[in-house]
C-alpha atoms as a PDB file:
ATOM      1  CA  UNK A   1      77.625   5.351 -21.505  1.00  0.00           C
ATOM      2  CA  UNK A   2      76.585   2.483 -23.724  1.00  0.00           C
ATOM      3  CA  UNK A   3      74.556  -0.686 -22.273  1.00  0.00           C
ATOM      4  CA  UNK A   4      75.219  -2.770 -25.266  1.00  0.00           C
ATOM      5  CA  UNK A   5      78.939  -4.309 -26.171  1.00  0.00           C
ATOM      6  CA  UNK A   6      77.911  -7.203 -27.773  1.00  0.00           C
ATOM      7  CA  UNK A   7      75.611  -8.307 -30.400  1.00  0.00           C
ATOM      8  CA  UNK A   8      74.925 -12.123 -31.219  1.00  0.00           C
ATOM      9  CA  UNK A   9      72.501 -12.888 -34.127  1.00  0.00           C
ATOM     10  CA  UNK A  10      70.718 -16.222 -34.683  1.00  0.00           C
ATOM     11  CA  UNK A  11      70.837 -15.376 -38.384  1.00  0.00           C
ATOM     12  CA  UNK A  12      73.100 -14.306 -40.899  1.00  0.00           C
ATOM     13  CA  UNK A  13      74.952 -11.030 -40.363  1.00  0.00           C
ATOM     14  CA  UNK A  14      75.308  -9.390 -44.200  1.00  0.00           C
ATOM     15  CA  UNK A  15      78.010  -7.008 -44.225  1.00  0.00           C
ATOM     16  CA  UNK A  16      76.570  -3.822 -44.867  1.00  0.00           C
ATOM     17  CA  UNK A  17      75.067  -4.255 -41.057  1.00  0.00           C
ATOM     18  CA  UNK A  18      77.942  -5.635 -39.406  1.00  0.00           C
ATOM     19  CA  UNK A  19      80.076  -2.478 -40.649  1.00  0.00           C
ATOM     20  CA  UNK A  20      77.191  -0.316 -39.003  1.00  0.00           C
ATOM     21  CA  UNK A  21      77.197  -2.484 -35.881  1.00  0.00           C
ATOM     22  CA  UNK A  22      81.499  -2.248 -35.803  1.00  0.00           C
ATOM     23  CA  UNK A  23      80.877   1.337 -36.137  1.00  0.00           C
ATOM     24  CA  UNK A  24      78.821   1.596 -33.396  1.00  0.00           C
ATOM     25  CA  UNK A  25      82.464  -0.027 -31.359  1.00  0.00           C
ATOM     26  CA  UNK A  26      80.152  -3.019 -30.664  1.00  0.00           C
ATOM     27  CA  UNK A  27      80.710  -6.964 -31.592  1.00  0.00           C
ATOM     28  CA  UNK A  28      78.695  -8.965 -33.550  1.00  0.00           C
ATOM     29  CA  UNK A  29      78.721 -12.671 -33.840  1.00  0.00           C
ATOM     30  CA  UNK A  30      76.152 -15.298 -35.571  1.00  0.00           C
ATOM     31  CA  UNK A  31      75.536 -18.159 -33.174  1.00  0.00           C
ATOM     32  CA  UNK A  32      77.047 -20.476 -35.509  1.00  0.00           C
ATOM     33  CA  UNK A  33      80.731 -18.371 -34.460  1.00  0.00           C
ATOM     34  CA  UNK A  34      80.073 -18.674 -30.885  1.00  0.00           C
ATOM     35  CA  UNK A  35      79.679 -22.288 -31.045  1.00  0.00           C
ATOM     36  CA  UNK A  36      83.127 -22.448 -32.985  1.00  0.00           C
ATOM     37  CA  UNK A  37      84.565 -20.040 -30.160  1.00  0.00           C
ATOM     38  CA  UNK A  38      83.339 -22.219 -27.432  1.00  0.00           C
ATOM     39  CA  UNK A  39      84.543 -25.286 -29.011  1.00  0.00           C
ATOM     40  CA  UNK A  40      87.922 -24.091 -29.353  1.00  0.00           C
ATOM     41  CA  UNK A  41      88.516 -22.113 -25.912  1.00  0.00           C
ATOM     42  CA  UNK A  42      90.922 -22.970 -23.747  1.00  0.00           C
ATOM     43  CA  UNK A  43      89.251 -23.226 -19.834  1.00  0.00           C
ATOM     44  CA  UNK A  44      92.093 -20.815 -18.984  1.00  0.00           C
ATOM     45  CA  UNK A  45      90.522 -18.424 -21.150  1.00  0.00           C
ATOM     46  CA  UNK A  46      86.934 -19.578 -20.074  1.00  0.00           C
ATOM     47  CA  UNK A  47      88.288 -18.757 -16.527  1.00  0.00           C
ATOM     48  CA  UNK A  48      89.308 -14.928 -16.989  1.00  0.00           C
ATOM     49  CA  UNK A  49      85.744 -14.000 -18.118  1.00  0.00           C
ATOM     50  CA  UNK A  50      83.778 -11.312 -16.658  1.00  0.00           C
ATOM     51  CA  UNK A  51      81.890 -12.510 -13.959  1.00  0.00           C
ATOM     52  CA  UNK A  52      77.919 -12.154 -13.648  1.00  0.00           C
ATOM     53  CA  UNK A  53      75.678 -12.547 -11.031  1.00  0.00           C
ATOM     54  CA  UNK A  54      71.758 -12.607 -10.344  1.00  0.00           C
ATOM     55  CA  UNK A  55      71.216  -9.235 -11.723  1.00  0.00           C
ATOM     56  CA  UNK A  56      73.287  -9.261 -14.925  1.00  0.00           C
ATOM     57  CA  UNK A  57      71.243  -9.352 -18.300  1.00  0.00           C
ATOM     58  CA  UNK A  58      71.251 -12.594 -19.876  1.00  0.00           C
ATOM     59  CA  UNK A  59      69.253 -12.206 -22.890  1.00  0.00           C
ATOM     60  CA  UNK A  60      66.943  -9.732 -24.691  1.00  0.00           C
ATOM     61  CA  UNK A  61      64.492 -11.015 -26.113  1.00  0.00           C
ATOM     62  CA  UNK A  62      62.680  -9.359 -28.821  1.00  0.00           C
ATOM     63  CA  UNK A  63      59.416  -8.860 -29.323  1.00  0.00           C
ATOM     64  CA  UNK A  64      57.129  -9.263 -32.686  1.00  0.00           C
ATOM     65  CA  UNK A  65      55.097  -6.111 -31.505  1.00  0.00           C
ATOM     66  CA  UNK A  66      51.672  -8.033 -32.305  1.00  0.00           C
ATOM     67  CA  UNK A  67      50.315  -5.779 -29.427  1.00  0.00           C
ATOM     68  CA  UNK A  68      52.101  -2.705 -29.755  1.00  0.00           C
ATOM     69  CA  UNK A  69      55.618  -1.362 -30.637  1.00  0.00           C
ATOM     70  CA  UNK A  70      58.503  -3.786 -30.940  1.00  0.00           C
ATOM     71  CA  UNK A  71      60.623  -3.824 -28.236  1.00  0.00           C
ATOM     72  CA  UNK A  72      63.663  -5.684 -26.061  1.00  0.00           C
ATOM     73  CA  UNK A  73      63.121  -7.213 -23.268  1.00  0.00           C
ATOM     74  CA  UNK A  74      66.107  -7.871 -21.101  1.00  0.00           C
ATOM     75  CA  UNK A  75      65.928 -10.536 -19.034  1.00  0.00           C
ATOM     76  CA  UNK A  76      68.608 -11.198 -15.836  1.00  0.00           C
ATOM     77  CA  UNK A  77      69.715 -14.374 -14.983  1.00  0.00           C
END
């Protein structure tokens, strides 16, 4: 079972790594291409999104590992 379907990157996505990511049958976008998607969505297609509640993860955030081991931490909404 994977956790993980989507990927979204704040920074440029070279394509050595996005083949990896693809092969792993996951998505990756670059912020910039979610802003383009958003912009041109239609609300119908807004509408027929998965829905999420309290205890869906929102974000992980990653950490520098200053104190330790770098890590994700998801957080819910």
């Amino acid at each position: 079972m994977r956790n993980l379907d989507v990927l979204i990157c704040t920074d440029k996505v070279f394509d050595e790594t996005k083949e990896e990511i693809e092969n792993l049958e996951m998505e990756v976008f670059t912020v910039d291409q979610l802003a383009h998607i958003g912009k041109h969505a239609k609300e119908k297609e807004l509408e027929e999104t998965k829905e999420c509640g309290p205890d869906s993860i929102d974000i992980i955030c990653c950490t520098s590992g200053s104190t330790g081991k770098p890590k994700g931490v998801m957080i819910t909404h």
